[in-house]
C-alpha atoms as a PDB file:
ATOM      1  CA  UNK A   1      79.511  73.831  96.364  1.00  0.00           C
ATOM      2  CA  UNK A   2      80.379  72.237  99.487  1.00  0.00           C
ATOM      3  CA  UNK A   3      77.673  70.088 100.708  1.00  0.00           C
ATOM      4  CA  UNK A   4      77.867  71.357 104.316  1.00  0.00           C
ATOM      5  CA  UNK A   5      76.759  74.229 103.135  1.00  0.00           C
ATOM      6  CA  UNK A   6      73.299  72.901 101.050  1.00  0.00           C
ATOM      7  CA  UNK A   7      72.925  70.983 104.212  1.00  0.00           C
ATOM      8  CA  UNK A   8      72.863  73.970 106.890  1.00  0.00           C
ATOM      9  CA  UNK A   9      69.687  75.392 106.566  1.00  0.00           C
ATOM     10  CA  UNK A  10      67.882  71.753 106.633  1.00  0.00           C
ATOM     11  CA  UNK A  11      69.409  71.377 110.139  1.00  0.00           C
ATOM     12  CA  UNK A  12      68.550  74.970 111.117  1.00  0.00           C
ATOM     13  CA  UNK A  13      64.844  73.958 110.238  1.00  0.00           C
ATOM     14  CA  UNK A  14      65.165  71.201 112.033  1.00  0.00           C
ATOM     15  CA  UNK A  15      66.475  72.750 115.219  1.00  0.00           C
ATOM     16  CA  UNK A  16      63.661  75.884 114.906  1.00  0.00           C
ATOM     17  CA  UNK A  17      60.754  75.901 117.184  1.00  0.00           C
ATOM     18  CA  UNK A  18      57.065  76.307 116.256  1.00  0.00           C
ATOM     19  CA  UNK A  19      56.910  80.155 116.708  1.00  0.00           C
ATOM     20  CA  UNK A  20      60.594  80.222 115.343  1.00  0.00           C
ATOM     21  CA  UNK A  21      59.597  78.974 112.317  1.00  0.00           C
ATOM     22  CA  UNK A  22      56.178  80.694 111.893  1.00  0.00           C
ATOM     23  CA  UNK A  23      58.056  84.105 112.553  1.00  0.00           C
ATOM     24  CA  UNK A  24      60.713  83.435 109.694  1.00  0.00           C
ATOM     25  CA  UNK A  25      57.924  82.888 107.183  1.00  0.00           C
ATOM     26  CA  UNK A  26      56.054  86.004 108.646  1.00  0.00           C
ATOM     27  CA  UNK A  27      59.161  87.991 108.083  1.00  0.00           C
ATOM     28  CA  UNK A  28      59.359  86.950 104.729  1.00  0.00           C
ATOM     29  CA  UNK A  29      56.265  87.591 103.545  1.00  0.00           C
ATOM     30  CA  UNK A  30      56.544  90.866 104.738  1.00  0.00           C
ATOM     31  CA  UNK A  31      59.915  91.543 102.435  1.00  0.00           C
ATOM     32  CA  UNK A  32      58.238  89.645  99.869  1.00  0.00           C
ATOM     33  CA  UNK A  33      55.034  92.056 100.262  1.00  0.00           C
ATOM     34  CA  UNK A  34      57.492  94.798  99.527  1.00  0.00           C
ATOM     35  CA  UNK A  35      58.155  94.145  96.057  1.00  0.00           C
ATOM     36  CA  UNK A  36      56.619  95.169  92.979  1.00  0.00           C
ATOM     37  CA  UNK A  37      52.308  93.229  92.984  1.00  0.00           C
ATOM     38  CA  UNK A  38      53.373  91.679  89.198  1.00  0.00           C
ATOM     39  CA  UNK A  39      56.677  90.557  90.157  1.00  0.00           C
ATOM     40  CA  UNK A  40      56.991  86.564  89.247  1.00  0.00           C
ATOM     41  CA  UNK A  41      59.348  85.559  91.672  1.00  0.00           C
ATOM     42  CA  UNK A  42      57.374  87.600  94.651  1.00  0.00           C
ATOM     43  CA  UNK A  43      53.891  85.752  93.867  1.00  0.00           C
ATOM     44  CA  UNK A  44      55.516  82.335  93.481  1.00  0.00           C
ATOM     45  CA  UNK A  45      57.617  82.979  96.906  1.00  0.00           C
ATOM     46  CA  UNK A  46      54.484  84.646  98.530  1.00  0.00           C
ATOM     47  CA  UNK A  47      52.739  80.820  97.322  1.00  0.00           C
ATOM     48  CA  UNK A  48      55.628  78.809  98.720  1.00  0.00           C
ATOM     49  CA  UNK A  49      55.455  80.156 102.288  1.00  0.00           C
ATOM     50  CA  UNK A  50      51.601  80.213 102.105  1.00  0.00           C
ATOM     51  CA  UNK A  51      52.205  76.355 101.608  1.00  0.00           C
ATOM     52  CA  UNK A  52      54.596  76.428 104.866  1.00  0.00           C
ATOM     53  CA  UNK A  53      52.398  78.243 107.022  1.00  0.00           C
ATOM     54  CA  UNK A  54      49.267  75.444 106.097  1.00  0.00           C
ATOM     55  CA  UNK A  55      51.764  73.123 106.295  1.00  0.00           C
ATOM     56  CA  UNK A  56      52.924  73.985 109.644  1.00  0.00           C
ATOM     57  CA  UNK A  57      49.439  74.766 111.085  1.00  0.00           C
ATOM     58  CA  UNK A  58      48.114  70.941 110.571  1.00  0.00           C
ATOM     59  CA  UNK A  59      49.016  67.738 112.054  1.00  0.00           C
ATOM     60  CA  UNK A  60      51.008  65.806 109.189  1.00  0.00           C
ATOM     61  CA  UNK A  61      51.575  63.118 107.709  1.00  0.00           C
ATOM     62  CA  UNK A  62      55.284  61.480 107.298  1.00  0.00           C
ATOM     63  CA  UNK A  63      55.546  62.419 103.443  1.00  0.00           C
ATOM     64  CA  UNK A  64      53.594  66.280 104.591  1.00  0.00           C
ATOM     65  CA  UNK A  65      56.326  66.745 107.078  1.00  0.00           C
ATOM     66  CA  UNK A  66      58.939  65.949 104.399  1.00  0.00           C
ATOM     67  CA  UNK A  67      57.411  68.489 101.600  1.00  0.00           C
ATOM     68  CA  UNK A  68      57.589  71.039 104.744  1.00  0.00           C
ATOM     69  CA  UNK A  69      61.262  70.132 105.009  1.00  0.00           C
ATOM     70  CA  UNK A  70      62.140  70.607 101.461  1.00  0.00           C
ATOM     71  CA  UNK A  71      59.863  73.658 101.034  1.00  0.00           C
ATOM     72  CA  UNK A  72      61.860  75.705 103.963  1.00  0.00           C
ATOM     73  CA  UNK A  73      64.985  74.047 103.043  1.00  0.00           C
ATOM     74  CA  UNK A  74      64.383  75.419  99.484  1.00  0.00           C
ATOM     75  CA  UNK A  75      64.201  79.193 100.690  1.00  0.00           C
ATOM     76  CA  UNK A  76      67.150  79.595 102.762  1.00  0.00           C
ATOM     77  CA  UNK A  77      65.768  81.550 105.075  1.00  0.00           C
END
């Protein structure tokens, strides 16, 4: 894999606004609302950007900003 490509959507994080950001995980949730209630990968997705959304709604800390990174970075959104 080329590593501009792993890299790409850490800088598009980067570069999103508040509401940018906030909307993406919105939109999400909605798909992920979509799929089956006992799906695995739905709940622990549906967890994951539960985590953003605190994450993003709090003043952080250095290493809080840096799990925020890697969550978001980890769902290619």
């Amino acid at each position: 894999m080329d590593a501009r490509v792993s890299t790409q959507p850490k800088n598009q994080w980067k570069q999103m606004g508040y509401e940018e950001k906030t909307a993406a995980v919105n939109e999400e949730m909605k798909r992920m609302n979509r799929l089956p209630a006992n799906s695995t990968y739905a709940t622990h997705r549906l967890w994951v950007l539960n985590k953003i959304l605190q994450l993003l709604s709090i003043q952080r800390t250095a290493a809080q900003d840096e799990e925020l990174q890697l969550l978001f970075a980890g769902l290619s959104l």
